[in-house]
N, C-alpha and C. Protein backbone atom coordinates (compact mmCIF):
# COMPACT_ATOMS: atom_id res chain seq x y z
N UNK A 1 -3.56 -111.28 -106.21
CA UNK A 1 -2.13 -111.35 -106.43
C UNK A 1 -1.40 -110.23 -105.68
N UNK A 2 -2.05 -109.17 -105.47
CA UNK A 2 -1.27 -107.94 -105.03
C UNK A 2 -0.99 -108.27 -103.65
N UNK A 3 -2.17 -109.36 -102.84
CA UNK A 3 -2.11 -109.69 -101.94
C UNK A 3 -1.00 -110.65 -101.32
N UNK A 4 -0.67 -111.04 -102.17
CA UNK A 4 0.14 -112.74 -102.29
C UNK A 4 1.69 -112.57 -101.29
N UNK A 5 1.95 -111.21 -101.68
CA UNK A 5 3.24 -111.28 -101.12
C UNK A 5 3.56 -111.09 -99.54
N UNK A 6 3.99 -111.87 -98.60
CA UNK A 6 4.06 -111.71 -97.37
C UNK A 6 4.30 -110.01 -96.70
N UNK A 7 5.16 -109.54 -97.28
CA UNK A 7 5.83 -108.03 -96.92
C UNK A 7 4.44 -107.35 -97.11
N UNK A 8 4.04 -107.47 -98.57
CA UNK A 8 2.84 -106.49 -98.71
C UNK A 8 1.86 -106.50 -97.59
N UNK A 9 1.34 -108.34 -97.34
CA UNK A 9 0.41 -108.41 -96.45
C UNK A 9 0.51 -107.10 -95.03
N UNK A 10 1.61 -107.78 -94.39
CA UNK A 10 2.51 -106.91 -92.87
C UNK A 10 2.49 -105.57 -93.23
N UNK A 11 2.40 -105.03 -94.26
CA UNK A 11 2.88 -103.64 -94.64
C UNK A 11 1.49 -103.12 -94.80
N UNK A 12 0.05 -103.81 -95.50
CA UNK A 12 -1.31 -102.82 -95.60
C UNK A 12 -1.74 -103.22 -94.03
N UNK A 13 -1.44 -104.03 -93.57
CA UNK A 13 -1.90 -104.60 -91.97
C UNK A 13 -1.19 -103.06 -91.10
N UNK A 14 -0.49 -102.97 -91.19
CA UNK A 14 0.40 -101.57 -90.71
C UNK A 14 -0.02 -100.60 -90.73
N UNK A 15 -0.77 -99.99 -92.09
CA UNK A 15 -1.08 -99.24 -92.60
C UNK A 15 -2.82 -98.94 -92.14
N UNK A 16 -3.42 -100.27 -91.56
CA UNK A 16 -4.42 -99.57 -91.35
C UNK A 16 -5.14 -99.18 -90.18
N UNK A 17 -3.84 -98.97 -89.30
CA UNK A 17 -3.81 -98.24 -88.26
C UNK A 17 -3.67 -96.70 -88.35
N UNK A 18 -2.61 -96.66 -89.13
CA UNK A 18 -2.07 -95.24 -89.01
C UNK A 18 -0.83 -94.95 -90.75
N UNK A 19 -0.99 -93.81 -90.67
CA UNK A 19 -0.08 -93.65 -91.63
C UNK A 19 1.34 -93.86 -90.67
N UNK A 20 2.19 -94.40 -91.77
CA UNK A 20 3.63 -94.48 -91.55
C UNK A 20 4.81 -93.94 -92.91
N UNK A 21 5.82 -93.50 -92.02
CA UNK A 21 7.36 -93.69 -93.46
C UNK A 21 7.51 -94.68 -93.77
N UNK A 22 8.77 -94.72 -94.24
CA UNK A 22 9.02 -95.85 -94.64
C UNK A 22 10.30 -96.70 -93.66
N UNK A 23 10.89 -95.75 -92.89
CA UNK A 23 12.14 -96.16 -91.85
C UNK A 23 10.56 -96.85 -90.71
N UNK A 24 9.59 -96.06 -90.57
CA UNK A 24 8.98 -96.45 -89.39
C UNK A 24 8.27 -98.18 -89.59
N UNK A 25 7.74 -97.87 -91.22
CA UNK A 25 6.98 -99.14 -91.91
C UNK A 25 8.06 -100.32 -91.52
N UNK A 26 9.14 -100.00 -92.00
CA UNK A 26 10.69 -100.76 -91.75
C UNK A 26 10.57 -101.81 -90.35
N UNK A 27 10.64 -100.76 -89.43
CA UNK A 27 10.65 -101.27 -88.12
C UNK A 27 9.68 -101.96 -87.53
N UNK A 28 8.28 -101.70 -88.39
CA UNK A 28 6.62 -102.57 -87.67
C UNK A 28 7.21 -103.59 -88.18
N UNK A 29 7.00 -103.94 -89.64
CA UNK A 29 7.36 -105.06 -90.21
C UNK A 29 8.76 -106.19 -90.34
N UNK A 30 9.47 -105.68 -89.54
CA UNK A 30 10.92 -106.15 -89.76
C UNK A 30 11.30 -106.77 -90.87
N UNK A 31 11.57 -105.74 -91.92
CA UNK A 31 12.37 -105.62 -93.17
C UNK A 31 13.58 -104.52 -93.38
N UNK A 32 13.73 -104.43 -94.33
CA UNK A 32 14.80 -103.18 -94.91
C UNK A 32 14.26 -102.34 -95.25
N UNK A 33 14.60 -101.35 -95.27
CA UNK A 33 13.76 -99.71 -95.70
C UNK A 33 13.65 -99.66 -97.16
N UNK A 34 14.86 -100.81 -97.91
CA UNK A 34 14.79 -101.13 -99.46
C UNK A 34 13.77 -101.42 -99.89
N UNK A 35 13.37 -102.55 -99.07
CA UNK A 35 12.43 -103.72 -99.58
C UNK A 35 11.29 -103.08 -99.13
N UNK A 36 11.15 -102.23 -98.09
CA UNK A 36 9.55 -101.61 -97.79
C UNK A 36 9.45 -100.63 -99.25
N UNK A 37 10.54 -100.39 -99.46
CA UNK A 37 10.47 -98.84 -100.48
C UNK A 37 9.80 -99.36 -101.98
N UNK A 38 10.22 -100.85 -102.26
CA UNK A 38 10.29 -101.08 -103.33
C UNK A 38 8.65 -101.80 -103.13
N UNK A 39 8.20 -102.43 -102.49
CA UNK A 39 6.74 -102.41 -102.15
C UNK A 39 5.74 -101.83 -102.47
N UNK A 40 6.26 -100.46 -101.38
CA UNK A 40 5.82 -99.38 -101.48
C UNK A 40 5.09 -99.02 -103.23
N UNK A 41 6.23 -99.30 -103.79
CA UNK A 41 6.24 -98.74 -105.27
C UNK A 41 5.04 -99.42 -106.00
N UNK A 42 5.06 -100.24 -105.87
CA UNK A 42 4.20 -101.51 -106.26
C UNK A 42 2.58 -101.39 -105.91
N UNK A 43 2.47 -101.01 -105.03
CA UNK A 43 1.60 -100.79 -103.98
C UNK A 43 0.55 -99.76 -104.38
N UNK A 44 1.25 -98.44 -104.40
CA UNK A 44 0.72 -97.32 -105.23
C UNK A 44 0.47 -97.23 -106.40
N UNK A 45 1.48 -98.67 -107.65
CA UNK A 45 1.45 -98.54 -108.70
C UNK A 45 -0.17 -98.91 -109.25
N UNK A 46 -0.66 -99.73 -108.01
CA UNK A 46 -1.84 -100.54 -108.09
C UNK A 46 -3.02 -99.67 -107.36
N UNK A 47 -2.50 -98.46 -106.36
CA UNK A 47 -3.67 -97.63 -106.05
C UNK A 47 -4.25 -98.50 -104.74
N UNK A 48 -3.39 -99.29 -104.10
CA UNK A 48 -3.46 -99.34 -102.52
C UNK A 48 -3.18 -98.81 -101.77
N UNK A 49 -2.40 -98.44 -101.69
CA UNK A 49 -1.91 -97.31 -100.62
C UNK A 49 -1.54 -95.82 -101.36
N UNK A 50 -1.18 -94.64 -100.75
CA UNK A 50 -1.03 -93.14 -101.09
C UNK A 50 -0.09 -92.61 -100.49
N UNK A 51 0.64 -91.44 -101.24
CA UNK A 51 1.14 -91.14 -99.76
C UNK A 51 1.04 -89.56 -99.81
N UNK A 52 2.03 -89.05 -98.60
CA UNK A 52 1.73 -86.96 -98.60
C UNK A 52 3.15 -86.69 -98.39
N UNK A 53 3.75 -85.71 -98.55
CA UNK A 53 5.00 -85.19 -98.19
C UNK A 53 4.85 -84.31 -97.49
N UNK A 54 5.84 -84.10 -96.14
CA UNK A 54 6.06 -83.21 -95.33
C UNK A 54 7.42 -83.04 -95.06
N UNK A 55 8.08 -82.21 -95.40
CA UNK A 55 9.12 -82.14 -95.69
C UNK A 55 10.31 -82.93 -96.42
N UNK A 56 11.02 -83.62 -96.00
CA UNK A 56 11.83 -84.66 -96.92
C UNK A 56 11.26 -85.95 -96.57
N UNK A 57 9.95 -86.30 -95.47
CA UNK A 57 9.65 -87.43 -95.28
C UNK A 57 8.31 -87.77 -96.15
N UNK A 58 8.30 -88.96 -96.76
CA UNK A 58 7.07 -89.39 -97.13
C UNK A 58 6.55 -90.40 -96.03
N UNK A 59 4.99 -89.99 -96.04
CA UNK A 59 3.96 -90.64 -95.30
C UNK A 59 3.04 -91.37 -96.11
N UNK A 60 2.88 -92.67 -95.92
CA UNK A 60 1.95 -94.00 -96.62
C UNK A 60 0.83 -93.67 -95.82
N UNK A 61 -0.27 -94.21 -96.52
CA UNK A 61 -1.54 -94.68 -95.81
C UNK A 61 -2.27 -95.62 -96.97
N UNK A 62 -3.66 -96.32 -96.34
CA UNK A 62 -4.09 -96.72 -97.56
C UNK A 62 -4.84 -95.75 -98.40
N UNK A 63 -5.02 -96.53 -99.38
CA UNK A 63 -5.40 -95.51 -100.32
C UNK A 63 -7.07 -94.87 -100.04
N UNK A 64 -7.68 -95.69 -100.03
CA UNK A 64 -8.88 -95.52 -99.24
C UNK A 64 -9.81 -96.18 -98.78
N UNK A 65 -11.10 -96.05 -98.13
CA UNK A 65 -11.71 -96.69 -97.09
C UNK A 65 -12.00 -97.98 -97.75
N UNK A 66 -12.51 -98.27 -99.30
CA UNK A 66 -12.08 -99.51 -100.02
C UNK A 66 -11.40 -100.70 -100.20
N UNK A 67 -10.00 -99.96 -99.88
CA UNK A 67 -8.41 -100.89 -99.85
C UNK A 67 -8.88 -101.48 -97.97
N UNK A 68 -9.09 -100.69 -97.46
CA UNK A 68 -9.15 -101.05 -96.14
C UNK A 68 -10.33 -102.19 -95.82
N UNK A 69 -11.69 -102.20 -96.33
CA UNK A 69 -12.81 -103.25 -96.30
C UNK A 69 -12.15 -104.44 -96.95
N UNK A 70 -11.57 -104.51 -98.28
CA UNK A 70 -11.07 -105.41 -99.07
C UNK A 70 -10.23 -105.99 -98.16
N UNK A 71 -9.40 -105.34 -97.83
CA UNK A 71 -7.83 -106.13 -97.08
C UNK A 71 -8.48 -107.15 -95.71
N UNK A 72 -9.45 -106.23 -95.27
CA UNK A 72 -10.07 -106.99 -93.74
C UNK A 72 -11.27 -107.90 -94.09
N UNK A 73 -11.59 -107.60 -95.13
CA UNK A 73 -12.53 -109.17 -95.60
C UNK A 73 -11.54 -110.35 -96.16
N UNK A 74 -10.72 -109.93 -96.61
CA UNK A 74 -9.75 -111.13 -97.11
C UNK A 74 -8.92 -112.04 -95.70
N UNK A 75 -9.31 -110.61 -94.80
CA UNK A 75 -8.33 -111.56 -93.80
C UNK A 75 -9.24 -112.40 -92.69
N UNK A 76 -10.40 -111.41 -92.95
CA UNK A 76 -11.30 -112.77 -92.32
C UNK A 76 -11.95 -114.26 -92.90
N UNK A 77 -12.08 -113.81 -94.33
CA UNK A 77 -12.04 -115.09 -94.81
C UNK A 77 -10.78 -115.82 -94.77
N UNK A 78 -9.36 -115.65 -94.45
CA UNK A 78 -8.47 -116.63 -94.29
C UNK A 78 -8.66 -117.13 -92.92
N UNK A 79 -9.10 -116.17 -91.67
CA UNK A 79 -9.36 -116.78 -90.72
C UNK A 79 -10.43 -117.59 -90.09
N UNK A 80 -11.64 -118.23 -91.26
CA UNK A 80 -12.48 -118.67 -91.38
C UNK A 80 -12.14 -120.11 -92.01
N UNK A 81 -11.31 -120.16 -93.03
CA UNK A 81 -10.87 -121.40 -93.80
C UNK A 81 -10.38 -122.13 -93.16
């Protein structure tokens, strides 16, 4: 289910390249910085992704090497079906 939502998908796909903000997450995914933010929230609430502060910016990543096997087995089994 955590998976289900299109934004989320584009947004851990993003993420497991590189850490991003949330203006930058914004711009991979072409959404609103709202709707990444409110994700975001969701996201962490569930312990997929993390983030760090450096000054007034927050930085996402996934949460760990876990979230990252999970997300890329799910996407190869969709690209298998």
């Amino acid at each position: 289910k955590r998976f289900g939502y299109p934004t989320r998908v584009k947004m851990l796909f993003a993420l497991m390249n590189r850490e991003l903000c949330v203006c930058d997450l914004a711009a991979v995914i072409g959404a609103s910085e709202s709707a990444v933010s409110h994700q975001l929230r969701l996201l962490r609430t569930h312990k997929l992704v993390k983030n760090r502060r450096e000054g007034k910016i927050l930085y996402y990543s996934l949460a760990d090497d876990h979230v990252e096997i999970l997300f890329a087995q799910g996407l190869e089994h969709v690209a298998h079906s």
